[in-house]
Protein backbone atom coordinates (compact mmCIF):
# COMPACT_ATOMS: atom_id res chain seq x y z
CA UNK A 1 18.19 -9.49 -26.60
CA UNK A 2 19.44 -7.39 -29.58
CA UNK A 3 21.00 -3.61 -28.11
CA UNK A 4 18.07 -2.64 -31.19
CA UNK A 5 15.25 -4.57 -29.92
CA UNK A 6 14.75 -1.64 -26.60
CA UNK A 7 12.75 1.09 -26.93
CA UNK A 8 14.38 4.06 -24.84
CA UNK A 9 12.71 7.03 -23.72
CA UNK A 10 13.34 9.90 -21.18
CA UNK A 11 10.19 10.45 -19.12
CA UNK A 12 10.80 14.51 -19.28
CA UNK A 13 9.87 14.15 -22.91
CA UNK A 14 7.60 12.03 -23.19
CA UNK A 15 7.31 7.88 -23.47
CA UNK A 16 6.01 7.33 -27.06
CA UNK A 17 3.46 4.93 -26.04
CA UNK A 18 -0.77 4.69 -26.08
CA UNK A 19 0.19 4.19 -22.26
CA UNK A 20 2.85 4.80 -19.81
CA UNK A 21 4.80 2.42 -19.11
CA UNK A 22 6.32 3.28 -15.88
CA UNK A 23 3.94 2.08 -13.32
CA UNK A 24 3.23 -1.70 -15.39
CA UNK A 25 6.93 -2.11 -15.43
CA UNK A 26 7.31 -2.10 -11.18
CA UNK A 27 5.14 -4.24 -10.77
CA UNK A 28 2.97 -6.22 -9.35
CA UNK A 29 2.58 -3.77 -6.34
CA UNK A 30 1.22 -4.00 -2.93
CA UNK A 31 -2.11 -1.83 -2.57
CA UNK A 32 -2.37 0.74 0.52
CA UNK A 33 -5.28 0.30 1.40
CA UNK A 34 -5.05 3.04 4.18
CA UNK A 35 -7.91 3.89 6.56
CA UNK A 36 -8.10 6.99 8.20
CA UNK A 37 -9.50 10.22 9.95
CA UNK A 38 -9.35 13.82 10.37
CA UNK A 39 -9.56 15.54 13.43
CA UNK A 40 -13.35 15.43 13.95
CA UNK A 41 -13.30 11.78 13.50
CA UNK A 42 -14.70 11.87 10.20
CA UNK A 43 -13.29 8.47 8.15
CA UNK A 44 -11.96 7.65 5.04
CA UNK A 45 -10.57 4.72 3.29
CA UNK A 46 -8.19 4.67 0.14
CA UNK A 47 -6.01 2.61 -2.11
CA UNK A 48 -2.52 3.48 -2.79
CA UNK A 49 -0.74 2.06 -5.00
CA UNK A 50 2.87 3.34 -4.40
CA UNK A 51 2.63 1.63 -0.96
CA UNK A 52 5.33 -0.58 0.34
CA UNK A 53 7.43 -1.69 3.39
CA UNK A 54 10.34 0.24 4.13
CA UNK A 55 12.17 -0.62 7.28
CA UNK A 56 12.30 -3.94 9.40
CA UNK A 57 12.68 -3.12 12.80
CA UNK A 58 11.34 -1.44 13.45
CA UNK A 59 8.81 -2.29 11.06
CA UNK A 60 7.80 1.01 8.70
CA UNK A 61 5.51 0.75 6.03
CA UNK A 62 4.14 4.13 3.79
CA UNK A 63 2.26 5.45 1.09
CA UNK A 64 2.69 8.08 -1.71
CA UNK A 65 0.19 10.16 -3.32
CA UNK A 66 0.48 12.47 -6.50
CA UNK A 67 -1.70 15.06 -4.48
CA UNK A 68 -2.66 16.07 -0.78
CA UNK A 69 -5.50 13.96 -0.54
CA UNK A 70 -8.09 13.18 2.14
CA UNK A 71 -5.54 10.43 3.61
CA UNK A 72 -2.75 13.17 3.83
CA UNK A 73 -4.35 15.44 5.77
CA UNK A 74 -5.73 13.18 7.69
CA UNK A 75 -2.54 11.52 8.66
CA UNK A 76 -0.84 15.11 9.18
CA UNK A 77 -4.06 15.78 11.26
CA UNK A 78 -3.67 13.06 13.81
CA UNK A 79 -0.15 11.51 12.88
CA UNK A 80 -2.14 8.19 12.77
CA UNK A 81 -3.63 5.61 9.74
CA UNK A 82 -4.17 1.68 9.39
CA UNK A 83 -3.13 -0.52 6.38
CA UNK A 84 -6.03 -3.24 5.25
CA UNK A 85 -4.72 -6.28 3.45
CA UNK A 86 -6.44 -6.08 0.21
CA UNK A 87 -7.31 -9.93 -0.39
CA UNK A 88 -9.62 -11.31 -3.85
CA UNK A 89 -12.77 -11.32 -2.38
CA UNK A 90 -12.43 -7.56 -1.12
CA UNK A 91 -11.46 -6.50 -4.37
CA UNK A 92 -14.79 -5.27 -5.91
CA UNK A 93 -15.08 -3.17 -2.45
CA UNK A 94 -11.77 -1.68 -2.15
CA UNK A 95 -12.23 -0.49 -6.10
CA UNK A 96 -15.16 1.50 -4.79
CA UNK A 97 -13.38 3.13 -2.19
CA UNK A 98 -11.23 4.95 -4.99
CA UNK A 99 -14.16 6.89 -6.23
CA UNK A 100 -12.97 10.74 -5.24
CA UNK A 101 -16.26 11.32 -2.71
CA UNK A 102 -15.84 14.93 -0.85
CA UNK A 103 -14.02 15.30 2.22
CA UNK A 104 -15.86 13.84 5.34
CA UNK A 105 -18.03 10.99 3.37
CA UNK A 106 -16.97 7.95 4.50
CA UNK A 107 -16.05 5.31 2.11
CA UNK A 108 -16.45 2.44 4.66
CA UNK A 109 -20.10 2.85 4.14
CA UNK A 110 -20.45 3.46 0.29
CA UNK A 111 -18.36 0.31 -0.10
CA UNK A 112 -20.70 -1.79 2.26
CA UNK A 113 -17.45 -2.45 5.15
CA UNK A 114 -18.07 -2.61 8.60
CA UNK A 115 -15.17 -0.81 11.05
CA UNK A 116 -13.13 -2.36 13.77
CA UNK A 117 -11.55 0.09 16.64
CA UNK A 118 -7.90 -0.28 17.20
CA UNK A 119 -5.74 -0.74 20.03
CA UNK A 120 -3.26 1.94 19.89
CA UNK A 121 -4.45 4.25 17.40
CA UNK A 122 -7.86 5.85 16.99
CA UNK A 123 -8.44 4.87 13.57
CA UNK A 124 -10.46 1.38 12.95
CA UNK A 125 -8.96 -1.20 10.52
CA UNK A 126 -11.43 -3.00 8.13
CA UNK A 127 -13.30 -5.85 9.91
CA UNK A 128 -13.65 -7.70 6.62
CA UNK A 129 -10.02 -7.73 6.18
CA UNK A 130 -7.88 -10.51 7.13
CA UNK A 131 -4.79 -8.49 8.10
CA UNK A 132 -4.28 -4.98 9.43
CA UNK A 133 -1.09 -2.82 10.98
CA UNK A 134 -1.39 0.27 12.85
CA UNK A 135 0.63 2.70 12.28
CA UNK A 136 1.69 6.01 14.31
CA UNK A 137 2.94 8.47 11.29
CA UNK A 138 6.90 8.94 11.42
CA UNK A 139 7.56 11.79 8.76
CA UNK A 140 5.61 13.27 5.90
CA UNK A 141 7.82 13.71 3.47
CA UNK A 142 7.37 16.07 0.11
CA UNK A 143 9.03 15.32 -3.05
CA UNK A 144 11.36 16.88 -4.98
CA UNK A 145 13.15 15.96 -8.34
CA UNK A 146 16.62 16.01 -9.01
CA UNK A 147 17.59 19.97 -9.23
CA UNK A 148 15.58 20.14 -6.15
CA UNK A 149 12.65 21.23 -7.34
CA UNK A 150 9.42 20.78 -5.02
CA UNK A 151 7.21 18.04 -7.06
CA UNK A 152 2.87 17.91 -6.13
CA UNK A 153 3.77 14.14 -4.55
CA UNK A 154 3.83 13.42 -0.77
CA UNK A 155 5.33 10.04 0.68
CA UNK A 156 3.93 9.17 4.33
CA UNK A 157 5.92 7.05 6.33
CA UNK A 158 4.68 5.09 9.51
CA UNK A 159 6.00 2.74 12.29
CA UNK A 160 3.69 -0.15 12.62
CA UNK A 161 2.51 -0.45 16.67
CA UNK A 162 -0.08 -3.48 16.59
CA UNK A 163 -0.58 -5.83 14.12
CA UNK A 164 -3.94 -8.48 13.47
CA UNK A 165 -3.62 -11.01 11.34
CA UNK A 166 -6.46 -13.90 10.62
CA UNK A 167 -5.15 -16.86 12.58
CA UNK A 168 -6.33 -19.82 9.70
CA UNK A 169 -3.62 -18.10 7.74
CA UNK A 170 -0.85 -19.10 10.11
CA UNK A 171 0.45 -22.53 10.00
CA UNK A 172 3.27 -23.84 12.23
CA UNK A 173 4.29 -20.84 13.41
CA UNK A 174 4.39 -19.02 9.63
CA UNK A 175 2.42 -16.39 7.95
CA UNK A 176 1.15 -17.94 4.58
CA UNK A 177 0.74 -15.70 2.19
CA UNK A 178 -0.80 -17.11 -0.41
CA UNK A 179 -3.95 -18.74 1.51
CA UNK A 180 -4.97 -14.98 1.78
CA UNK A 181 -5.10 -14.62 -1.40
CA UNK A 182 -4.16 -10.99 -1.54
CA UNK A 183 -4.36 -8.81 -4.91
CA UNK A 184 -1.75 -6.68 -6.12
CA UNK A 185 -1.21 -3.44 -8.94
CA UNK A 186 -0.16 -4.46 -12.27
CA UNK A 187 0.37 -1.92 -13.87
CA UNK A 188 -2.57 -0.45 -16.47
CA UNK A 189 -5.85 1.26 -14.61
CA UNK A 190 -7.88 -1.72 -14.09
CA UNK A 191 -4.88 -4.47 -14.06
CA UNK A 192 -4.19 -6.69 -11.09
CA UNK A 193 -2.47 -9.77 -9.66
CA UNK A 194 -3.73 -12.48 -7.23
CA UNK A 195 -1.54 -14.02 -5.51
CA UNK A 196 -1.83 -18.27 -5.29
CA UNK A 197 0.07 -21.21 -3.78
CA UNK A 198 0.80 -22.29 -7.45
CA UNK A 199 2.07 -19.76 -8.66
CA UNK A 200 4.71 -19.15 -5.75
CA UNK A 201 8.01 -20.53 -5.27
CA UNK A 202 11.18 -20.40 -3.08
CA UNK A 203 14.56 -19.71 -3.54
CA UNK A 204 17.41 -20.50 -0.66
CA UNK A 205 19.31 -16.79 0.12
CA UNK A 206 22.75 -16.89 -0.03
CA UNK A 207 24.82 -18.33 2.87
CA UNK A 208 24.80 -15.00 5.06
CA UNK A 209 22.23 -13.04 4.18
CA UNK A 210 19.60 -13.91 6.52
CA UNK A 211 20.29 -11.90 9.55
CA UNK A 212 18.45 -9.05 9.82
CA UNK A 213 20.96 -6.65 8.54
CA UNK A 214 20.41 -8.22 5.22
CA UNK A 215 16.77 -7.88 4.99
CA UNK A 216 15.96 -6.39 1.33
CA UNK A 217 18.78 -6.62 -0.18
């Protein structure tokens, strides 16, 4: 690739193209597909997608959104939320639970999805979905760009205390991904990924690097 051939921009002034580029270039991304409530048990389900792992063990998972949405204040509320695997046939209905609905309608029922209650938490995971974690909420944490300036974006960070997982996608002791056939962000408004055995492969890690410690990097 020719030093000529890349197109350089600064995001302070601007990208220069019919559409920003930034999100379609990380990607594919997990969706956050959080479920929640606020105080007076009022639910709410949403996609996020800046959502993402963030800690092994133990294990803490979180979502960021560009305002203080429903999901927000409810997990400020009660320091509590569930992530729903978002598989293929789910899609349609987790698209419909992004439709901005005013506080205190639930989006498990405008989307069709029944509710499971949790163990440890008091929000219910989605019963159609074949993998949830519940998570107690560790730190809500605001964002600020690099003079320290406060930024209208929020990051929510929670340690996963029960996890469910559909037991036909477990085989010989191993999580297999790709028989859920879970969808991921790609970028543009309405782009996504599936994700399929043929399309997957593996790579050995380096001699080393599978202890713990070396998780991520």
């Amino acid at each position: 690739m020719d030093l000529d051939d890349i197109h350089y921009y600064e995001p302070s002034k601007g990208h220069g193209l019919r559409h920003n580029p930034f999100n379609a270039i990380i990607a594919p991304r997990p969706i956050g597909w959080i479920s929640s409530q606020n105080a007076q048990g009022q639910l709410n389900l949403a996609p996020y997608s800046f959502f993402n792992a963030f800690n092994y063990d133990p294990p803490i998972l979180g979502f960021a959104s560009i305002a203080w949405k429903d999901s927000v204040q409810n997990a400020s509320e009660t320091k509590e939320f569930v992530w729903n695997l978002v598989t293929k046939d789910l899609g349609e209905q987790m698209n419909k639970t992004a439709a901005p609905l005013p506080r205190g309608v639930s989006e498990f029922e405008l989307a069709g999805l029944a509710t499971v209650p949790s163990r440890h938490v008091s929000v219910p995971r989605v019963r159609e979905s074949r993998a949830a974690m519940e998570c107690k909420v560790t730190e809500i944490v605001k964002f600020k760009n690099w003079k320290g300036e406060s930024v209208e974006g929020w990051l929510v960070l929670g340690e996963v205390v029960a996890v469910y997982i559909d037991k036909a996608l477990i085989k010989d002791g191993v999580y297999q991904t790709a028989l859920a056939h879970p969808i991921l962000r790609a970028g543009r408004g309405g782009d996504y990924v599936e994700v399929t055995e043929d399309r997957m492969f593996e790579m050995d890690r380096p001699a080393g690097s599978s202890s713990p410690a070396f998780h991520g990097s």
